[in-house]
C-alpha atoms as a PDB file:
ATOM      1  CA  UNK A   1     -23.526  -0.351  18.175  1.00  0.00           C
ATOM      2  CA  UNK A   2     -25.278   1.669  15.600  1.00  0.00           C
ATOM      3  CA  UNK A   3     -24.180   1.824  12.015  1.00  0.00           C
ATOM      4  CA  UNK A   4     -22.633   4.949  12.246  1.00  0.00           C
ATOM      5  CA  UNK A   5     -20.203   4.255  14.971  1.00  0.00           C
ATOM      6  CA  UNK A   6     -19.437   0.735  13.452  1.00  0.00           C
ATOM      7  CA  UNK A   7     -18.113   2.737  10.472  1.00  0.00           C
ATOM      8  CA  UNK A   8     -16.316   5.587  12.301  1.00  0.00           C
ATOM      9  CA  UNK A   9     -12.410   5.877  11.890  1.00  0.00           C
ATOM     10  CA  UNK A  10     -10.422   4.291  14.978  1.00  0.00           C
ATOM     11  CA  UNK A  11      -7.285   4.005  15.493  1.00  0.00           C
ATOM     12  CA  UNK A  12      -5.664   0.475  17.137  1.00  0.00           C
ATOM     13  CA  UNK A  13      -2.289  -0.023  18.614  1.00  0.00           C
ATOM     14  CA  UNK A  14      -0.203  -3.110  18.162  1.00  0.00           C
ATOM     15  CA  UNK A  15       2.028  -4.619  19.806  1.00  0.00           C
ATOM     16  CA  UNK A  16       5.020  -6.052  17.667  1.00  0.00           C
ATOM     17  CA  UNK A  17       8.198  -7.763  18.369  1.00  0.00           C
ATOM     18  CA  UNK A  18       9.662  -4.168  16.547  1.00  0.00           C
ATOM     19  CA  UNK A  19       7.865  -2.352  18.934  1.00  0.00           C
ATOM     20  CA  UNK A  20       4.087  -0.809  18.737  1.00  0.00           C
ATOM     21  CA  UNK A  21       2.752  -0.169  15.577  1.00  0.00           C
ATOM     22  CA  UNK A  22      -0.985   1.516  14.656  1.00  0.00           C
ATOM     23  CA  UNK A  23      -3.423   0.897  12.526  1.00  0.00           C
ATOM     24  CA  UNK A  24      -6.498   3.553  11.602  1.00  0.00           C
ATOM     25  CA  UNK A  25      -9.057   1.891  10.739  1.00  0.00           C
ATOM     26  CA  UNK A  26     -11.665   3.064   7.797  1.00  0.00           C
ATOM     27  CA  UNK A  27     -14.050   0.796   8.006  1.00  0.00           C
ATOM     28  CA  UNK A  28     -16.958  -0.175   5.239  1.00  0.00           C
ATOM     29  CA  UNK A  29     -20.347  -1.300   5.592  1.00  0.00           C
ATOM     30  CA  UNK A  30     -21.254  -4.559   4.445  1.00  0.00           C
ATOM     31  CA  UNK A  31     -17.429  -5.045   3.932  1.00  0.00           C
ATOM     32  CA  UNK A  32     -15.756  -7.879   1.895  1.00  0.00           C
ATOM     33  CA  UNK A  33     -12.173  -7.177   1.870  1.00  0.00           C
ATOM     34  CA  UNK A  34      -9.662  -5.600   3.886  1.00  0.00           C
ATOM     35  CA  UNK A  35      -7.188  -3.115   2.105  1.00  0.00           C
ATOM     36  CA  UNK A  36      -3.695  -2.591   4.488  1.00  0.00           C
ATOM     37  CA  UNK A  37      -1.858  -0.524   3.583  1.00  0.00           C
ATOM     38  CA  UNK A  38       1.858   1.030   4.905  1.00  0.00           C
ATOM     39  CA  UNK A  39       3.971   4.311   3.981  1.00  0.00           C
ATOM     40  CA  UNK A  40       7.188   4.284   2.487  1.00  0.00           C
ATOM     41  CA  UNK A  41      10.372   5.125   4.370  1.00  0.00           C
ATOM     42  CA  UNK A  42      10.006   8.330   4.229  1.00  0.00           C
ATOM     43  CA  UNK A  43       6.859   9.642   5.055  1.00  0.00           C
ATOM     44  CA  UNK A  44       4.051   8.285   6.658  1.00  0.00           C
ATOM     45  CA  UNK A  45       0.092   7.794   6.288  1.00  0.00           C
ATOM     46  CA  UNK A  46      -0.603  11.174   5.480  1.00  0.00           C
ATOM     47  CA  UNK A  47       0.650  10.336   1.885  1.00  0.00           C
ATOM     48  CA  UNK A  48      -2.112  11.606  -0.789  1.00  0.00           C
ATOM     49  CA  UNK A  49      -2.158   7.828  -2.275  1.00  0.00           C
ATOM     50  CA  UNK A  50      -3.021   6.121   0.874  1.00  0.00           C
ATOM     51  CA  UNK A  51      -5.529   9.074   2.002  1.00  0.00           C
ATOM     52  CA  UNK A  52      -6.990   8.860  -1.606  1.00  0.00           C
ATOM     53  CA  UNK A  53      -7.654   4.826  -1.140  1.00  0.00           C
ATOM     54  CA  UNK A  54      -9.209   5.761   2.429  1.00  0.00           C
ATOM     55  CA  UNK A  55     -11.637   8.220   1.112  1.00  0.00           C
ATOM     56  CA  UNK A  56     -12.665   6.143  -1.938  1.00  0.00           C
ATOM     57  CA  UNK A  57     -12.901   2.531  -1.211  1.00  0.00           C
ATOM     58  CA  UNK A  58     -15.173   2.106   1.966  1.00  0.00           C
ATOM     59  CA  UNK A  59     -17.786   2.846  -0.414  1.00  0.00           C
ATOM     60  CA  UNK A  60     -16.751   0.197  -2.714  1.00  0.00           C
ATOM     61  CA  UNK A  61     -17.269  -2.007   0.597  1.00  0.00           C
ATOM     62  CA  UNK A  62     -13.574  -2.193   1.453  1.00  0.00           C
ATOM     63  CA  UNK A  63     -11.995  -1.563   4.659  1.00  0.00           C
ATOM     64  CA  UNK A  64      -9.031   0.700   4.508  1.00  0.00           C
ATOM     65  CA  UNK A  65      -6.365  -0.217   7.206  1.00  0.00           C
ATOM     66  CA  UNK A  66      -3.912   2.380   7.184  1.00  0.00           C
ATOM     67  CA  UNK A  67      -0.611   0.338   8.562  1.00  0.00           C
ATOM     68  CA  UNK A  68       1.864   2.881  10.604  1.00  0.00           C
ATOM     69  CA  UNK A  69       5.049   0.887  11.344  1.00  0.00           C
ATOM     70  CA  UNK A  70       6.518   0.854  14.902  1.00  0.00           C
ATOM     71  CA  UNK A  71       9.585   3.328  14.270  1.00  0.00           C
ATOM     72  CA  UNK A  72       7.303   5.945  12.882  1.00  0.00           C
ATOM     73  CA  UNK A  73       4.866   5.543  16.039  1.00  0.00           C
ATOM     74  CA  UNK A  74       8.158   6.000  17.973  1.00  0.00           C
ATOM     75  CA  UNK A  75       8.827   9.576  15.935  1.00  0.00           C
ATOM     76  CA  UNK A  76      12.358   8.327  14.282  1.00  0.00           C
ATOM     77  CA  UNK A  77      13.070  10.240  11.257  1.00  0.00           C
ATOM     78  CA  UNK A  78      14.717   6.546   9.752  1.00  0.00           C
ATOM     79  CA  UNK A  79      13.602   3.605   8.916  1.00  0.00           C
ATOM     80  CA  UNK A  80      14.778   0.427  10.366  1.00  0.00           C
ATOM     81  CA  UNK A  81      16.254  -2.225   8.100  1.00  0.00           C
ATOM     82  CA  UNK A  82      13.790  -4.788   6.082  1.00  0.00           C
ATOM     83  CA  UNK A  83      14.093  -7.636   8.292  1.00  0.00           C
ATOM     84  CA  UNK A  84      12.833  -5.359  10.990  1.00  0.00           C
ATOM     85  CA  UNK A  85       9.818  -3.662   8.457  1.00  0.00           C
ATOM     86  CA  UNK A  86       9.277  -7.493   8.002  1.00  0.00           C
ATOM     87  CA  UNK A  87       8.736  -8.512  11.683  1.00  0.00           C
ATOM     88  CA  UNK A  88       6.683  -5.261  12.152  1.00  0.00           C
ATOM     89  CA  UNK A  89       3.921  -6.377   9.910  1.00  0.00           C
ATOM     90  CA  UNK A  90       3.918  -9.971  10.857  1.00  0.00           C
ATOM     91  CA  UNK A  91       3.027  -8.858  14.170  1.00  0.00           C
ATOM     92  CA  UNK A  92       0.462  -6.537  12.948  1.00  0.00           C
ATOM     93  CA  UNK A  93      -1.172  -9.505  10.676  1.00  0.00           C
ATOM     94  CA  UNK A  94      -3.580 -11.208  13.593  1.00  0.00           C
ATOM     95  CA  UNK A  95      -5.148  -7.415  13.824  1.00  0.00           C
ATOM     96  CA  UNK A  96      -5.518  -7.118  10.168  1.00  0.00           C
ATOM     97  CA  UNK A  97      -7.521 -10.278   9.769  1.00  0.00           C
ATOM     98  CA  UNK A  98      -9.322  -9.955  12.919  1.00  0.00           C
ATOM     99  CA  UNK A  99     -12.739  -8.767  10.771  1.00  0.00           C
ATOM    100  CA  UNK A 100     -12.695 -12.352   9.676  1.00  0.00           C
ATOM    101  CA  UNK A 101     -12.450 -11.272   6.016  1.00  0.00           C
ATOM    102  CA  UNK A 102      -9.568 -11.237   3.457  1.00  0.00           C
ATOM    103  CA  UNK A 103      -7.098  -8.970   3.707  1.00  0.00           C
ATOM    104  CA  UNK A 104      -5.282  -7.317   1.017  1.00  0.00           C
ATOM    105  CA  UNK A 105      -1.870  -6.655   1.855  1.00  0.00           C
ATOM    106  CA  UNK A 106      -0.110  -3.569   0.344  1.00  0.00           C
ATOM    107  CA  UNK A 107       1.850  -0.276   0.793  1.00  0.00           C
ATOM    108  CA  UNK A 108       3.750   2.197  -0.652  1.00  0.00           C
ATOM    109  CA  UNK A 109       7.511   2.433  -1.909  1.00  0.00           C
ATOM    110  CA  UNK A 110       9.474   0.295   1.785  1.00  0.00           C
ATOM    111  CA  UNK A 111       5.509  -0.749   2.716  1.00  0.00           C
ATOM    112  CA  UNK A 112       5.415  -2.114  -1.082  1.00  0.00           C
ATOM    113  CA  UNK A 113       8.190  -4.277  -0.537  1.00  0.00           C
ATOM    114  CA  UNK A 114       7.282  -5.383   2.772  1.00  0.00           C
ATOM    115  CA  UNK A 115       4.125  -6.612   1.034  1.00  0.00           C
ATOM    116  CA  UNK A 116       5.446  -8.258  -1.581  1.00  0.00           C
ATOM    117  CA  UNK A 117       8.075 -10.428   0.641  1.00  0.00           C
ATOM    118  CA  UNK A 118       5.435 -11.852   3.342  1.00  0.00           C
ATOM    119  CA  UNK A 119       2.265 -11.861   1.443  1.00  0.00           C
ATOM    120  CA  UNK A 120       2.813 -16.376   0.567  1.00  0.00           C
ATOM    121  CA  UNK A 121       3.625 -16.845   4.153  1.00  0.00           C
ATOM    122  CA  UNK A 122       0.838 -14.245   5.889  1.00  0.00           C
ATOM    123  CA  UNK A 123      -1.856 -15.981   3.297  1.00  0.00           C
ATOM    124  CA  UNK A 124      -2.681 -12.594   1.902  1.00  0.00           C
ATOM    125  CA  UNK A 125      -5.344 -12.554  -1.004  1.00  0.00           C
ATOM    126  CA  UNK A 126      -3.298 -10.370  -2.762  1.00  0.00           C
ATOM    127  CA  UNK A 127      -0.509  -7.743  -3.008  1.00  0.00           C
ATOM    128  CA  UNK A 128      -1.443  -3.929  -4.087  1.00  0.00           C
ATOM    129  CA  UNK A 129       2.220  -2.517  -4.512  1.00  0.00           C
ATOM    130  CA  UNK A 130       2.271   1.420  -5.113  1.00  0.00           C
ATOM    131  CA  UNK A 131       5.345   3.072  -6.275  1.00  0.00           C
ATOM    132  CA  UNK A 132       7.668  -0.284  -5.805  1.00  0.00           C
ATOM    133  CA  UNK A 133      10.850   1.139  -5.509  1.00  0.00           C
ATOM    134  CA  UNK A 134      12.061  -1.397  -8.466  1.00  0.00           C
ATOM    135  CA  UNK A 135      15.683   0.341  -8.336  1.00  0.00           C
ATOM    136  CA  UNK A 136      17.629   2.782  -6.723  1.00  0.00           C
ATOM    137  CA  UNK A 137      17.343   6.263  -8.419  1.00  0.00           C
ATOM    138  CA  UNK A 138      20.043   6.173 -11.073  1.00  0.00           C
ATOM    139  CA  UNK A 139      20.937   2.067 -10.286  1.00  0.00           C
ATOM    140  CA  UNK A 140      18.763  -0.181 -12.495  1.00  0.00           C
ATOM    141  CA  UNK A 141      21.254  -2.643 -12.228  1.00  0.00           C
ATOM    142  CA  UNK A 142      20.266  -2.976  -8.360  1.00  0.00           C
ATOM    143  CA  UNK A 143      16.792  -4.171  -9.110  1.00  0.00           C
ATOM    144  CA  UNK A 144      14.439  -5.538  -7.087  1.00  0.00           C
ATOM    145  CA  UNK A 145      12.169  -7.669  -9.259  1.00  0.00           C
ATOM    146  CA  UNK A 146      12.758 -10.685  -7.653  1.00  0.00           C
ATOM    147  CA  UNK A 147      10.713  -8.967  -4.482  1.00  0.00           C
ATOM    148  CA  UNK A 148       7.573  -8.273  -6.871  1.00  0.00           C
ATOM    149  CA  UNK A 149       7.697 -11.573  -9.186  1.00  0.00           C
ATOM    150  CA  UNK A 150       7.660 -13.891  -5.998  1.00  0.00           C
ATOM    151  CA  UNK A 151       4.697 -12.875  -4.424  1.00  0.00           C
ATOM    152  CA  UNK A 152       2.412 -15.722  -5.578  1.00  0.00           C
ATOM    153  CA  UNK A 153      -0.579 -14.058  -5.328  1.00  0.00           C
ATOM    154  CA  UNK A 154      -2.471 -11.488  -7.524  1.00  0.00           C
ATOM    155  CA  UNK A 155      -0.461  -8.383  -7.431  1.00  0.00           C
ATOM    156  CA  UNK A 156      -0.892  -5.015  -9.381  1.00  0.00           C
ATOM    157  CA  UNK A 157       1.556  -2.066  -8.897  1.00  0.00           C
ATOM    158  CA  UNK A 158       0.392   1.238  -9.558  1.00  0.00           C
ATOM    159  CA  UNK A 159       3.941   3.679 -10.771  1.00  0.00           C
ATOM    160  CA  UNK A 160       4.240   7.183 -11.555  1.00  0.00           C
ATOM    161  CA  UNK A 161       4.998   8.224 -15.211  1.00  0.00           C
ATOM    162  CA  UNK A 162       8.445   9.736 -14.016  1.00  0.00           C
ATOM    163  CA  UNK A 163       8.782   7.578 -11.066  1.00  0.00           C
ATOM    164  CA  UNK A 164      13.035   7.549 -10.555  1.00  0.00           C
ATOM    165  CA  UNK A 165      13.178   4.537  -8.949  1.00  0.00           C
ATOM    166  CA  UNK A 166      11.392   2.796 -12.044  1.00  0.00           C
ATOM    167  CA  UNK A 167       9.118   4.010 -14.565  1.00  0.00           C
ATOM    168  CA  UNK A 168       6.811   1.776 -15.814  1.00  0.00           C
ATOM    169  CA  UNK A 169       8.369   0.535 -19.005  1.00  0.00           C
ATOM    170  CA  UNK A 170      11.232  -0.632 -16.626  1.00  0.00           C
ATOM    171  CA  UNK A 171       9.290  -3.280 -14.912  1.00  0.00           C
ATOM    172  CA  UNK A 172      10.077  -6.697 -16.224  1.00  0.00           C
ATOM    173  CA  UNK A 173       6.888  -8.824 -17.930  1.00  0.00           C
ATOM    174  CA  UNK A 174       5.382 -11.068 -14.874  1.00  0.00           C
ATOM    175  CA  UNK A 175       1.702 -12.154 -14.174  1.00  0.00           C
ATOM    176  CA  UNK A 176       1.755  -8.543 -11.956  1.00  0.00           C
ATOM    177  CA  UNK A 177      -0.726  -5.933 -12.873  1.00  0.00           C
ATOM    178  CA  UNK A 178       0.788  -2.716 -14.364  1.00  0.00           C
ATOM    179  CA  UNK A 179      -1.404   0.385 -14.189  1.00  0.00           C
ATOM    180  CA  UNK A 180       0.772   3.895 -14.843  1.00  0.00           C
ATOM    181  CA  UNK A 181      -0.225   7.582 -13.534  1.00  0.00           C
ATOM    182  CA  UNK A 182       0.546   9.904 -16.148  1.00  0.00           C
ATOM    183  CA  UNK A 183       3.275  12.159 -15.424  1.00  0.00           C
ATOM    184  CA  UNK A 184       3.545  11.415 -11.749  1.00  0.00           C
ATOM    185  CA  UNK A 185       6.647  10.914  -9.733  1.00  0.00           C
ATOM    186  CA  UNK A 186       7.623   8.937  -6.852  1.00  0.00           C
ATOM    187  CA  UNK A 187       5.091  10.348  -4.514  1.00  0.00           C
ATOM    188  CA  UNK A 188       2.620  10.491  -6.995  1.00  0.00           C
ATOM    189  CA  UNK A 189       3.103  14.523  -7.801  1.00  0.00           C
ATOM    190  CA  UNK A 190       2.511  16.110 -11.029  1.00  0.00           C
ATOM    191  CA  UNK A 191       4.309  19.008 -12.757  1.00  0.00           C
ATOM    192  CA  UNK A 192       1.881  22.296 -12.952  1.00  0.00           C
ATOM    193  CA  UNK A 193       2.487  21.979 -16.630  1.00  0.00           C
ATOM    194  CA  UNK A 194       1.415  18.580 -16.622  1.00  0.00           C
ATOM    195  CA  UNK A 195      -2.237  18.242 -18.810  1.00  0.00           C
ATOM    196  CA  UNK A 196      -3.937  16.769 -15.647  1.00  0.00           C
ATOM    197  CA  UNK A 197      -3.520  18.255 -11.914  1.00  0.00           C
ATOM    198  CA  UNK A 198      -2.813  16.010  -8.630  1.00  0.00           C
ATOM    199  CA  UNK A 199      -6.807  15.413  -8.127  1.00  0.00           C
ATOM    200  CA  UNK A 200      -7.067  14.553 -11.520  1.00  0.00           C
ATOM    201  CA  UNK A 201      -4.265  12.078 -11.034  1.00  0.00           C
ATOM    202  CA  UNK A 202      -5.334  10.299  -7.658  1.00  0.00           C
ATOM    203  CA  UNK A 203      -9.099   9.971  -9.383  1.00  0.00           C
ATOM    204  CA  UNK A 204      -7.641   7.992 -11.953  1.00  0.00           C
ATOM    205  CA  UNK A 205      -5.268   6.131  -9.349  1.00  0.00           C
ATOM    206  CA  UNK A 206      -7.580   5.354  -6.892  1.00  0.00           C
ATOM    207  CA  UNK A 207     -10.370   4.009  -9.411  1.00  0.00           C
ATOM    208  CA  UNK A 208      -7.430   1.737 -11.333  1.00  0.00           C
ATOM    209  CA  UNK A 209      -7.409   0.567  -7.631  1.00  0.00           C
ATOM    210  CA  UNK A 210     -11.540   0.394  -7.564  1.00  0.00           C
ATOM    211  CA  UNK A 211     -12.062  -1.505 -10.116  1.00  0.00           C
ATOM    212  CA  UNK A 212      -8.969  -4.132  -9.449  1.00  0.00           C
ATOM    213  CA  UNK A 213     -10.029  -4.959  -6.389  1.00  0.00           C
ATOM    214  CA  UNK A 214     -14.122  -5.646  -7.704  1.00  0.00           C
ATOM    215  CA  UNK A 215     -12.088  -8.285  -9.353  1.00  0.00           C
ATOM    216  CA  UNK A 216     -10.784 -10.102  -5.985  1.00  0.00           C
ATOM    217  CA  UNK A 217     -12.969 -12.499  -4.506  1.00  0.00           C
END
């Protein structure tokens, strides 16, 4: 295989006791880790935080697995509950760790929390959570913390600014990572009036993410 075509983009399907799931792979040369990631519950891999972690870290010798869970290969419109998100990527990890290397597990928003719940038992190196939905919009008092403090592994979350479903001064104190986008909401938008534009905002996301993960063994 020449080096070219072993770093190509592929795309892999799965099959899960949820049903089929995909992974596209963007794979790095000489790569150390492996970086999965999954969309939230309402969107899918298209989102501009998980294409802006594809485009930047396979040159920081990370492979990007971009995680597509079986009811969005299916074309539903609604997620399944999180028992069923849950079983989904358990039966995507043996794929995932297939390279033979670590594997990062992560996601955004639903794929965030997925993470965070399976990452002890999966023996993930570490959890990359991206807009953890830490409340409801409007609910703090339905929090989720106890999803992102029980990880036990090395975890950093990555929140909008003006992220309604918890801005970063909401999150409780924990031995989690806490790196904030200016101004940025849920999906990691930013006002036109905002000081720095959308690239501006996913260069300084996506090298918070860079540099974290030169710091994982």
């Amino acid at each position: 295989m020449s080096p070219t075509a072993a770093t190509a983009p592929r795309t892999e399907s799965v099959e899960t006791d949820a049903g089929v799931a995909r992974i596209t792979w963007l794979p790095a040369k000489r790569a150390r880790l492996v970086l999965a990631v999954s969309h939230g519950a309402g969107g899918g891999i298209e989102a501009r935080d998980l294409q802006a972690l594809g485009a930047a870290l396979p040159d920081r010798r990370v492979t990007v697995a971009l995680v597509e869970q079986p009811w969005r290969v299916a074309g539903k419109k609604l997620a399944p509950a999180p028992r069923t998100l849950d079983t989904g990527w358990r039966g995507l990890w043996p794929a995932l760790t297939a390279p033979g290397l670590p594997v990062v597990a992560g996601g955004r928003s639903a794929g965030a929390r997925v993470a965070c719940r399976t990452a002890a038992e999966l023996g993930a190196r570490a959890v990359l959570a991206l807009s953890f939905p830490l409340h409801p919009p409007g609910k703090p008092e339905k929090s989720r913390a106890d999803e992102l403090l029980g990880t036990g592994v090395p975890t950093l979350v990555v929140q909008g600014g003006r992220d309604p479903f918890g801005r970063p001064e909401e999150f409780p104190p924990g031995e989690h990572g806490l790196v904030e986008v200016p101004y940025a909401d849920h999906g990691f938008a930013v006002p036109k009036k905002a000081p720095l534009t959308v690239d501006q905002a996913m260069d300084l996301f996506s090298g918070a993410v860079a540099e974290w993960l030169d710091g994982i063994a």
